[in-house]
Protein backbone atom coordinates (compact mmCIF):
# COMPACT_ATOMS: atom_id res chain seq x y z
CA UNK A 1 0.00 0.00 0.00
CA UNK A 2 2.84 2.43 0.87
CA UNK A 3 4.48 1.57 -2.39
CA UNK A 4 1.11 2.31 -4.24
CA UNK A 5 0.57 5.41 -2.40
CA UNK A 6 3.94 6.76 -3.53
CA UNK A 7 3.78 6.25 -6.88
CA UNK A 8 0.52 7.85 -6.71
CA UNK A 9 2.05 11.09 -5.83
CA UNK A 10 2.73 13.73 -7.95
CA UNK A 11 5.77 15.19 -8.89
CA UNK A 12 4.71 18.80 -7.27
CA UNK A 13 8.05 20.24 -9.27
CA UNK A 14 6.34 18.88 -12.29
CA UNK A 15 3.11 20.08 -12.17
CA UNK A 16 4.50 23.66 -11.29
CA UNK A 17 6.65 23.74 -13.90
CA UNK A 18 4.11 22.07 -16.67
CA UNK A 19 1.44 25.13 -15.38
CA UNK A 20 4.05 28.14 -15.82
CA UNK A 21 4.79 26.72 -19.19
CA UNK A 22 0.99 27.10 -19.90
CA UNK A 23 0.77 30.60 -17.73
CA UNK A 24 3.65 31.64 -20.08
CA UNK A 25 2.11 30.30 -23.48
CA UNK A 26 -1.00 32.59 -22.74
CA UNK A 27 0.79 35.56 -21.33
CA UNK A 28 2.63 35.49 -24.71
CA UNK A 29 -0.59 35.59 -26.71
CA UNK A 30 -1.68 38.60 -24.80
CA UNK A 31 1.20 40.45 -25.10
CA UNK A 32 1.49 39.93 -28.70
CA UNK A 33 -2.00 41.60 -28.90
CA UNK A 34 -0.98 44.42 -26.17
CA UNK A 35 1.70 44.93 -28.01
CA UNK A 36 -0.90 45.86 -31.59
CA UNK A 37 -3.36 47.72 -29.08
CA UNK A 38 -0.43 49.94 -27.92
CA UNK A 39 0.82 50.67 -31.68
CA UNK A 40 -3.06 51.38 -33.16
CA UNK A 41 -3.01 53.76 -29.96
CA UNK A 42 0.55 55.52 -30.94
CA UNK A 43 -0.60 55.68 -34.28
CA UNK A 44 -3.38 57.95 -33.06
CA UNK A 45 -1.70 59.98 -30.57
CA UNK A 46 -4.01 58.25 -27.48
CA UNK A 47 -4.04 59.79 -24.25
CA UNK A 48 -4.41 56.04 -23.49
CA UNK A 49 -1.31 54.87 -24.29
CA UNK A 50 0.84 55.61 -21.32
CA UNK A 51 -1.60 53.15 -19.22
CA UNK A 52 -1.51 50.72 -22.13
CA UNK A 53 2.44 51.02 -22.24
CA UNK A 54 2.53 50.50 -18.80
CA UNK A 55 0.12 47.30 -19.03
CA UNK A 56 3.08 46.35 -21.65
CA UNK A 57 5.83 46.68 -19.55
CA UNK A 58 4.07 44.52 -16.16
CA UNK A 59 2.86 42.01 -18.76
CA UNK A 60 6.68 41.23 -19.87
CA UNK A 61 8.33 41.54 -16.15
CA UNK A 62 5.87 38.71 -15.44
CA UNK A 63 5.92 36.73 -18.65
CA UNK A 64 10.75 37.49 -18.19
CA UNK A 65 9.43 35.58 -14.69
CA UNK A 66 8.05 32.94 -15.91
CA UNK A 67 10.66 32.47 -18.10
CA UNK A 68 13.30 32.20 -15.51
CA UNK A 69 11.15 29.71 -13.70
CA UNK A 70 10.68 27.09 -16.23
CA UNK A 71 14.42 27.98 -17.21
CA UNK A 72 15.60 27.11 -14.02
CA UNK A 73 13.54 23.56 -13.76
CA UNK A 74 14.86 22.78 -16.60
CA UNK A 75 18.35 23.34 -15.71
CA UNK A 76 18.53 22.00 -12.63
CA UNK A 77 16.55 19.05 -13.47
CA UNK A 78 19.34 18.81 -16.21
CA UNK A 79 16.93 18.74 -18.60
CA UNK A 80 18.17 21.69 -20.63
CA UNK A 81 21.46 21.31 -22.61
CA UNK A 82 23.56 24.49 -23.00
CA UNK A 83 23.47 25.39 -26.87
CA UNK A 84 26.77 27.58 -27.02
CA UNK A 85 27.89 29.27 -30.01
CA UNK A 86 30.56 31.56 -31.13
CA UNK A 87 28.59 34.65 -31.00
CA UNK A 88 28.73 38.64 -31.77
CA UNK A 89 28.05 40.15 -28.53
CA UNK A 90 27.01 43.42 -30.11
CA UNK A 91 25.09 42.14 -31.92
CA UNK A 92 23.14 40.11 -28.99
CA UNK A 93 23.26 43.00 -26.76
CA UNK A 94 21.27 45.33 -29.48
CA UNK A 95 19.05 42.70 -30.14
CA UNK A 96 18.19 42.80 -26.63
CA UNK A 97 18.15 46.64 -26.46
CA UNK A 98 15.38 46.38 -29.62
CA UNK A 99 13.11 44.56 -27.98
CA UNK A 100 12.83 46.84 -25.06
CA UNK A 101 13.09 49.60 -26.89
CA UNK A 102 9.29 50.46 -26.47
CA UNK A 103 9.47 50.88 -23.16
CA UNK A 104 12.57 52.87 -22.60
CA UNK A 105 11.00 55.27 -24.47
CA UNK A 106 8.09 55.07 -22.66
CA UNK A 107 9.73 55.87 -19.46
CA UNK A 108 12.26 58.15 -20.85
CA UNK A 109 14.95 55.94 -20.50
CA UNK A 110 18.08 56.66 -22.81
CA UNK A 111 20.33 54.16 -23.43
CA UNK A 112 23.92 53.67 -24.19
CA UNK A 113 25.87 50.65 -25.75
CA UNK A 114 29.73 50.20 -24.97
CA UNK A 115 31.26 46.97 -26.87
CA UNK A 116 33.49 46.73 -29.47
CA UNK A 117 32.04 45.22 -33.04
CA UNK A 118 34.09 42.52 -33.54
CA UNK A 119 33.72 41.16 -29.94
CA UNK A 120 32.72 37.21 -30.16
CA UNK A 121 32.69 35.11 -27.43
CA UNK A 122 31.10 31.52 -26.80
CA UNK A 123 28.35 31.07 -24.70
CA UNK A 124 24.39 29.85 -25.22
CA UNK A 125 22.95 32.81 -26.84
CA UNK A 126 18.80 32.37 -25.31
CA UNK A 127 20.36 31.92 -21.73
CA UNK A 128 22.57 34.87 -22.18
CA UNK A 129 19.85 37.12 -23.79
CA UNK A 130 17.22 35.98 -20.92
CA UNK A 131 19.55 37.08 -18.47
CA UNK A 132 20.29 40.72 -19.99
CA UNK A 133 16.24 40.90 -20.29
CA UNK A 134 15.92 40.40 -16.79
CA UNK A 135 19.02 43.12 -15.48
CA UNK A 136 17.16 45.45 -17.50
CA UNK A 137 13.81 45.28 -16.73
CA UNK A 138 15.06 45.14 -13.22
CA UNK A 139 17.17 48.64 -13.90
CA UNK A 140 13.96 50.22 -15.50
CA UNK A 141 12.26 50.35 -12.10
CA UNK A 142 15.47 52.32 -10.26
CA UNK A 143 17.46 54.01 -12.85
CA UNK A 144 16.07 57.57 -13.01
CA UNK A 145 16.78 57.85 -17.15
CA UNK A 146 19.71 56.58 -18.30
CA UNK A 147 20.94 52.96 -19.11
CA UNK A 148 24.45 51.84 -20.10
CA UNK A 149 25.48 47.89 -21.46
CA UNK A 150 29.10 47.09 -21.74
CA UNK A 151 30.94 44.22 -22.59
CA UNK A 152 34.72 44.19 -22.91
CA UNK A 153 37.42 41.14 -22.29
CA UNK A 154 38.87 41.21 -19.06
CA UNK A 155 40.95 38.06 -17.49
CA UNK A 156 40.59 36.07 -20.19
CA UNK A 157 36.62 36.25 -19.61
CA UNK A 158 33.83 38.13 -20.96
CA UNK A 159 32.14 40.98 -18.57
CA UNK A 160 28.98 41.86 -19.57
CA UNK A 161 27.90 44.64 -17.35
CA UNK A 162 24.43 46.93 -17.33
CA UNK A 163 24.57 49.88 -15.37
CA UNK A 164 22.20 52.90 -14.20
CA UNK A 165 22.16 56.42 -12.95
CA UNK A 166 19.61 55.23 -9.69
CA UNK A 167 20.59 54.82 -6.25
CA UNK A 168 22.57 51.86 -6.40
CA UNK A 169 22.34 48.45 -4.72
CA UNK A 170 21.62 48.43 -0.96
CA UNK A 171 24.28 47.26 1.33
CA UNK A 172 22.60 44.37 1.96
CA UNK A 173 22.41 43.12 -1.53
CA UNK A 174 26.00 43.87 -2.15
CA UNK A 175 26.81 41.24 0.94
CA UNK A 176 24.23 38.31 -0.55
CA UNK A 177 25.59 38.60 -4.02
CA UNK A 178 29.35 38.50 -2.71
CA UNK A 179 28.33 35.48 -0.57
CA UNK A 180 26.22 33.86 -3.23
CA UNK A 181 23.08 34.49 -1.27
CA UNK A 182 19.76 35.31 -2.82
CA UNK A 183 17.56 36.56 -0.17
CA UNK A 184 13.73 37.05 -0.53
CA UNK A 185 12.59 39.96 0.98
CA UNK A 186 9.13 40.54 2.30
CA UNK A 187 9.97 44.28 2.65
CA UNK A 188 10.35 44.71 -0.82
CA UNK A 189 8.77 41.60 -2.50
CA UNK A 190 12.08 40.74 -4.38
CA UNK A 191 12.40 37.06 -4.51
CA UNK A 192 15.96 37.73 -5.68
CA UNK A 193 14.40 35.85 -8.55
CA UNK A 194 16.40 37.39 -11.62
CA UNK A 195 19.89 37.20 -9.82
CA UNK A 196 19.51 33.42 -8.83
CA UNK A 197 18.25 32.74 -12.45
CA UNK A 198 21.40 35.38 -13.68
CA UNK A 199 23.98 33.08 -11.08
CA UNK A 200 22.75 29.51 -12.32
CA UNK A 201 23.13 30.58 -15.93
CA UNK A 202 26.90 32.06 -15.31
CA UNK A 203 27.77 28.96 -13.52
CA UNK A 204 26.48 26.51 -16.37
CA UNK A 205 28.80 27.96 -18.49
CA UNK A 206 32.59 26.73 -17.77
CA UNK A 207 36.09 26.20 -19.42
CA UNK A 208 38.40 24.14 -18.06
CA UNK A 209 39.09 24.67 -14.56
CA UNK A 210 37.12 28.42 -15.09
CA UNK A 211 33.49 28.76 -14.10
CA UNK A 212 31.21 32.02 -14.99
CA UNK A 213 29.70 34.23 -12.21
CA UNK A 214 28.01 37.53 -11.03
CA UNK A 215 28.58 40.56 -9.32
CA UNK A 216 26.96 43.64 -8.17
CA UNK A 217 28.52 46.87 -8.01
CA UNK A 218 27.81 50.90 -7.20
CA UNK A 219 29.72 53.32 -9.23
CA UNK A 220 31.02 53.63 -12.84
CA UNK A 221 30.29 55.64 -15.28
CA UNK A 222 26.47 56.67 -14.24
CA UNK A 223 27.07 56.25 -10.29
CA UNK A 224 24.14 54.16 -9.81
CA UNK A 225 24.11 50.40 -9.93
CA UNK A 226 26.48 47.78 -11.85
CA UNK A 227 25.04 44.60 -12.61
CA UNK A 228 28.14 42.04 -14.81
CA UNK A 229 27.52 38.43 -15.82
CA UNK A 230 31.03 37.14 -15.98
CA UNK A 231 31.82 34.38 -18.68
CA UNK A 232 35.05 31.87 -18.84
């Protein structure tokens, strides 16, 4: 009976990840029609547009969420295989840019890209691209208007960095990150989601003896936070 009663059970891990993959299948749907509602609107010069922009931009932090969720089951369930290529980074980090191009403009966020052209670098292109998503959507909600991606070669690795002109990283988050600990916080309702997701992603990719990581930083260019995936 105990036997039967186990194999009875279901996989909880499963299920969860089987319904975000439906939560995210119909979240894309609707944003692919948010997204033609908000362009008939622009067309027109709508009043309603800023709350449809802003329906556009919550839509895609939760659908970048959902994402990371099934993204992480999948790798830690090893049942994701990292697909690495020899890769631009330019030209991944302006593909990136596009797609939230919308809503920077929107918020009246400028942007600024720092990475040579002929930068190429091996590493699993979707994982990568997820992870910029996620820094950025993150740095739209603290950075008062001004965004700046870098990439450069440093160590032998590649440092892919997004900074902001906010306030910066709290103490606190500083610490976690330096100890490799993601804290949820009921205070603020950050799960630490996006830099767990960013962490596991750096540390799938490895060569040799090298393994990829984060790390958070205040300062640079725009004085405001430093986000850098670091790859081997």
């Amino acid at each position: 009976m105990e036997t039967e009663n186990k194999e009875s059970k279901l996989d909880f891990s499963t299920i969860l990840a089987s319904s975000v993959h439906d939560m995210k299948n119909s979240l894309s749907v609707l944003i692919n029609h948010l997204d033609e509602v908000v362009e008939y609107f622009e067309k027109k010069s709508d009043s309603s547009t800023k709350l449809l922009s802003q329906l556009q931009y919550e839509a895609k932090r939760v659908n970048n969420n959902l994402i990371q969720l099934l993204s992480l089951y999948r790798l830690e369930n090893s049942l994701y295989s990292l697909n690495v290529s020899h890769t631009l980074v330019y030209d991944l980090i302006d593909e990136v840019v596009s797609q939230n191009m919308s809503l920077m403009e929107y918020k009246g966020i400028g942007i600024e890209i720092d990475c040579p052209d002929d930068l190429y670098w091996f590493f699993d292109k979707e994982l990568i691209a997820g992870v910029l998503n996620s820094i950025m959507n993150n740095s739209f909600r603290y950075t008062k208007d001004m965004l700046r991606v870098t990439a450069c070669e440093v160590d032998s690795s590649l440092a892919i960095c997004v900074e902001d002109n906010g306030q910066g990283y709290p103490a606190s988050m500083l610490d976690d990150c330096a100890s490799n600990n993601h804290q949820i916080s009921f205070t603020t309702g950050s799960t630490g989601l996006g830099l767990y997701f960013s962490d596991m992603v750096a540390r799938f990719h490895k060569n040799k003896d090298k393994e990829g990581y984060i790390s958070l930083a205040n300062g640079g260019v725009l004085g405001g936070g430093i986000f850098c995936i670091h790859l081997p």
